[in-house]
N, C-alpha and C. Protein backbone atom coordinates (compact mmCIF):
# COMPACT_ATOMS: atom_id res chain seq x y z
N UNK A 1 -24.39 41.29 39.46
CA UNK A 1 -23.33 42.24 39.72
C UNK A 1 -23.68 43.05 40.95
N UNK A 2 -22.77 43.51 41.87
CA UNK A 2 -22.94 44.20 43.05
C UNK A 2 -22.48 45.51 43.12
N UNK A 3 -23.33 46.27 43.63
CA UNK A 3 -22.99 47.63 43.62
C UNK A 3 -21.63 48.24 43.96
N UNK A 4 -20.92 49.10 42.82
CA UNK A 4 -19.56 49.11 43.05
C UNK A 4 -19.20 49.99 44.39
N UNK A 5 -17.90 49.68 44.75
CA UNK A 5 -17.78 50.28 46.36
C UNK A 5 -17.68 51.84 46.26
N UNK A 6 -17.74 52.54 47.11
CA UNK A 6 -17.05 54.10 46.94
C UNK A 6 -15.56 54.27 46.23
N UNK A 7 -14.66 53.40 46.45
CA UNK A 7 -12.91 52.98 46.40
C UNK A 7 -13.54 53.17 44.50
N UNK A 8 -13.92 52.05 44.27
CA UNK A 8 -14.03 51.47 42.78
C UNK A 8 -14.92 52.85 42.05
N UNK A 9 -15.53 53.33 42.66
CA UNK A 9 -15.88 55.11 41.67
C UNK A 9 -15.28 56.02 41.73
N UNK A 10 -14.49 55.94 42.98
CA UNK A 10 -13.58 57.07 43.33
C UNK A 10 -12.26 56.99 42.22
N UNK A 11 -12.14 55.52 42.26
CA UNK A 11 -10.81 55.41 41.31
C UNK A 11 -11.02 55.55 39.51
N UNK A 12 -12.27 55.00 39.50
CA UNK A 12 -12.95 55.41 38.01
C UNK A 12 -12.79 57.12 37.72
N UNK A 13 -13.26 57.90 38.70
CA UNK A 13 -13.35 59.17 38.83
C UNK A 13 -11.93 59.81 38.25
N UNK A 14 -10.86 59.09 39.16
CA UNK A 14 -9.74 59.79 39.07
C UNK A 14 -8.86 59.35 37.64
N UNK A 15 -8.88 58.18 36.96
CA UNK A 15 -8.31 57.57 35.84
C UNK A 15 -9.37 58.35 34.72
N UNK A 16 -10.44 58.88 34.94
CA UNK A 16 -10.88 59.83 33.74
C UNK A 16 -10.26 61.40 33.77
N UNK A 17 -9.94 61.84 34.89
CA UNK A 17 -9.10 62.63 35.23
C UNK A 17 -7.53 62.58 34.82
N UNK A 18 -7.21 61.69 34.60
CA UNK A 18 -5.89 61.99 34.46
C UNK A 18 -5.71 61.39 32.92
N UNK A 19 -7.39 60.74 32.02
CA UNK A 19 -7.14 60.49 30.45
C UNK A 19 -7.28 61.47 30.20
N UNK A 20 -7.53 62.88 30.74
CA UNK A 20 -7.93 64.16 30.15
C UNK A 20 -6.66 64.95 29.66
N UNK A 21 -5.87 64.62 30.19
CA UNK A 21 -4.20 64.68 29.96
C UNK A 21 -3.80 64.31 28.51
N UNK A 22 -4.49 63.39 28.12
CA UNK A 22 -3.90 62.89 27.10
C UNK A 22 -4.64 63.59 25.82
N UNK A 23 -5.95 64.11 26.45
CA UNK A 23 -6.53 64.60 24.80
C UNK A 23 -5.92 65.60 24.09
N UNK A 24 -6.42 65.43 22.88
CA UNK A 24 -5.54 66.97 21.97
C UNK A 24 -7.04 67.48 21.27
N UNK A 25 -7.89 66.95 21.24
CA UNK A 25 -9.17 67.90 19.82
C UNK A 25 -10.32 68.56 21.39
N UNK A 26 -10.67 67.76 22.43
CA UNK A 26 -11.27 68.30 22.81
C UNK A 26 -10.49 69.17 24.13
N UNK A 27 -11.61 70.42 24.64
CA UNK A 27 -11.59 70.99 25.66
C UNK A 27 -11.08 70.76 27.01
N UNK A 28 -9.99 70.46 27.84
CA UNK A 28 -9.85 69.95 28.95
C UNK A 28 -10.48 70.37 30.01
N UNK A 29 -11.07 71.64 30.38
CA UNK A 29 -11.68 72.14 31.20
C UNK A 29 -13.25 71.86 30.96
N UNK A 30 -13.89 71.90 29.85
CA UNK A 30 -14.77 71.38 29.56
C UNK A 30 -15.03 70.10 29.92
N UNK A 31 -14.12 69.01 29.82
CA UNK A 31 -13.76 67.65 29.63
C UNK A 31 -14.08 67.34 31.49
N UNK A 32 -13.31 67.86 32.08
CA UNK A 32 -13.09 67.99 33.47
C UNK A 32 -14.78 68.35 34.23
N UNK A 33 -15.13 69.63 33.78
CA UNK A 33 -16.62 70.23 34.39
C UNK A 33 -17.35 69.20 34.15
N UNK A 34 -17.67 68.74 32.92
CA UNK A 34 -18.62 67.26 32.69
C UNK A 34 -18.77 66.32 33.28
N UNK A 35 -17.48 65.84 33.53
CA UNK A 35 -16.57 64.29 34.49
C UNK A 35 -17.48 65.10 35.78
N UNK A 36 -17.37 65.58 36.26
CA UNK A 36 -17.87 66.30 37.88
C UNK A 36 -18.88 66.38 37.41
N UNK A 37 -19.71 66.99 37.10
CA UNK A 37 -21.10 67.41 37.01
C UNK A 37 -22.28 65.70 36.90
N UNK A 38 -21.16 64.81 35.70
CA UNK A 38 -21.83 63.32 36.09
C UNK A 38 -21.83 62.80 37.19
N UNK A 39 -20.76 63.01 37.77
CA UNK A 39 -20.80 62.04 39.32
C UNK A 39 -21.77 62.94 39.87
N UNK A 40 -21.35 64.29 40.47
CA UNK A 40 -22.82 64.74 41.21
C UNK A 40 -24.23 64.54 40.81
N UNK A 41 -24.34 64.21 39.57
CA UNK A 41 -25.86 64.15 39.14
C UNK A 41 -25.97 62.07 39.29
N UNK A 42 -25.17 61.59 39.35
CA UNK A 42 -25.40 60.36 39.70
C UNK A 42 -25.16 59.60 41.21
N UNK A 43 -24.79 60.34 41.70
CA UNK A 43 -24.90 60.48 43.48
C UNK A 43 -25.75 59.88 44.00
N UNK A 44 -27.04 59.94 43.58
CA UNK A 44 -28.07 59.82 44.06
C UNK A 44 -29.05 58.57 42.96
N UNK A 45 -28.50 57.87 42.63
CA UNK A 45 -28.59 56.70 41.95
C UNK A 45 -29.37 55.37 42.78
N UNK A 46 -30.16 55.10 42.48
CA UNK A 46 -30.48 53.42 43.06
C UNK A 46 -29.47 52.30 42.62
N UNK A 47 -29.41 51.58 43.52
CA UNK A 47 -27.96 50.87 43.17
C UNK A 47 -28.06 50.10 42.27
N UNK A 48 -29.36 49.70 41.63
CA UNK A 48 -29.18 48.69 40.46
C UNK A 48 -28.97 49.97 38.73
N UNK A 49 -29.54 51.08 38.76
CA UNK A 49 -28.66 52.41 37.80
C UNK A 49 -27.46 52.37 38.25
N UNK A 50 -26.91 52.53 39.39
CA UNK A 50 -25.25 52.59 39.69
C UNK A 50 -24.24 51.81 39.17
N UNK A 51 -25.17 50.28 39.12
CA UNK A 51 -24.45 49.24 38.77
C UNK A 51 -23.96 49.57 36.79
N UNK A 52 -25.19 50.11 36.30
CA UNK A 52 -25.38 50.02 34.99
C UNK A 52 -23.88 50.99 34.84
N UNK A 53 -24.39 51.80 35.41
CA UNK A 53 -23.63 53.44 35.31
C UNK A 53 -22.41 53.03 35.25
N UNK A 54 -21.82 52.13 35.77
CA UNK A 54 -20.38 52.01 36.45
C UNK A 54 -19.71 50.84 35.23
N UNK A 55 -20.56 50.32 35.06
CA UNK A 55 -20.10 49.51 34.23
C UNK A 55 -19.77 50.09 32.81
N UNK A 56 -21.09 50.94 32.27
CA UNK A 56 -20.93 51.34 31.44
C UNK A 56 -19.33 52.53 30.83
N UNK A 57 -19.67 53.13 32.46
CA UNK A 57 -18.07 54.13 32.26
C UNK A 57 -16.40 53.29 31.92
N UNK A 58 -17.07 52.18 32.66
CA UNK A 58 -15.37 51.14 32.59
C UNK A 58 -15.58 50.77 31.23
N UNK A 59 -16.36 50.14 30.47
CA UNK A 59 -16.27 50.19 28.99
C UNK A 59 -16.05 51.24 28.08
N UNK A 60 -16.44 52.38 28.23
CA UNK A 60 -16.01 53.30 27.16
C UNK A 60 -14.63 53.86 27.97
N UNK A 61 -14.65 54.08 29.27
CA UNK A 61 -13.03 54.17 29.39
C UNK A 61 -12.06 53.78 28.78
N UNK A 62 -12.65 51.91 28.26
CA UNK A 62 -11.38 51.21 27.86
C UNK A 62 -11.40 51.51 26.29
N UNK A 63 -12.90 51.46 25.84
CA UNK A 63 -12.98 51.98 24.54
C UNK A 63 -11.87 53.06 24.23
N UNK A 64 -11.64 54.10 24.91
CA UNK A 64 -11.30 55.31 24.09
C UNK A 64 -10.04 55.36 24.46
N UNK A 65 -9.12 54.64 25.69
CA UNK A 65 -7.81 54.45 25.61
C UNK A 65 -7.30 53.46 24.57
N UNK A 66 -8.20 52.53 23.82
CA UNK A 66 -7.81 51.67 23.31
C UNK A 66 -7.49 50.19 24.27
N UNK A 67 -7.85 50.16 24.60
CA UNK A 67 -7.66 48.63 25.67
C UNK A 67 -8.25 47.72 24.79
């Protein structure tokens, strides 16, 4: 697997952003500070963690919309 592009995190970034819309039990502002605070703390990733990282977010993404 190859390290995902800037486009492909940027867009991960923003589709967790806009599932935050949809919650009702948790915090949205909370929900939101977290989402940010991961990407800045993973910024600085070696690209074979990035790879993990990225993958892992697109699975529970789909997990929790139900996909």
């Amino acid at each position: 697997m190859c390290q995902p592009s800037p486009n492909q995190v940027l867009s991960l970034y923003r589709s967790l952003l806009r599932y935050r819309k949809q919650l009702k039990y948790t915090d949205k502002n909370y929900f939101s500070k977290r989402i940010r605070k991961e990407f800045e703390r993973n910024r600085t990733l070696a690209p074979e963690e990035s790879v993990f990282q990225y993958e892992y977010a697109n699975v529970s993404q789909s997990f929790f919309r139900g996909d």
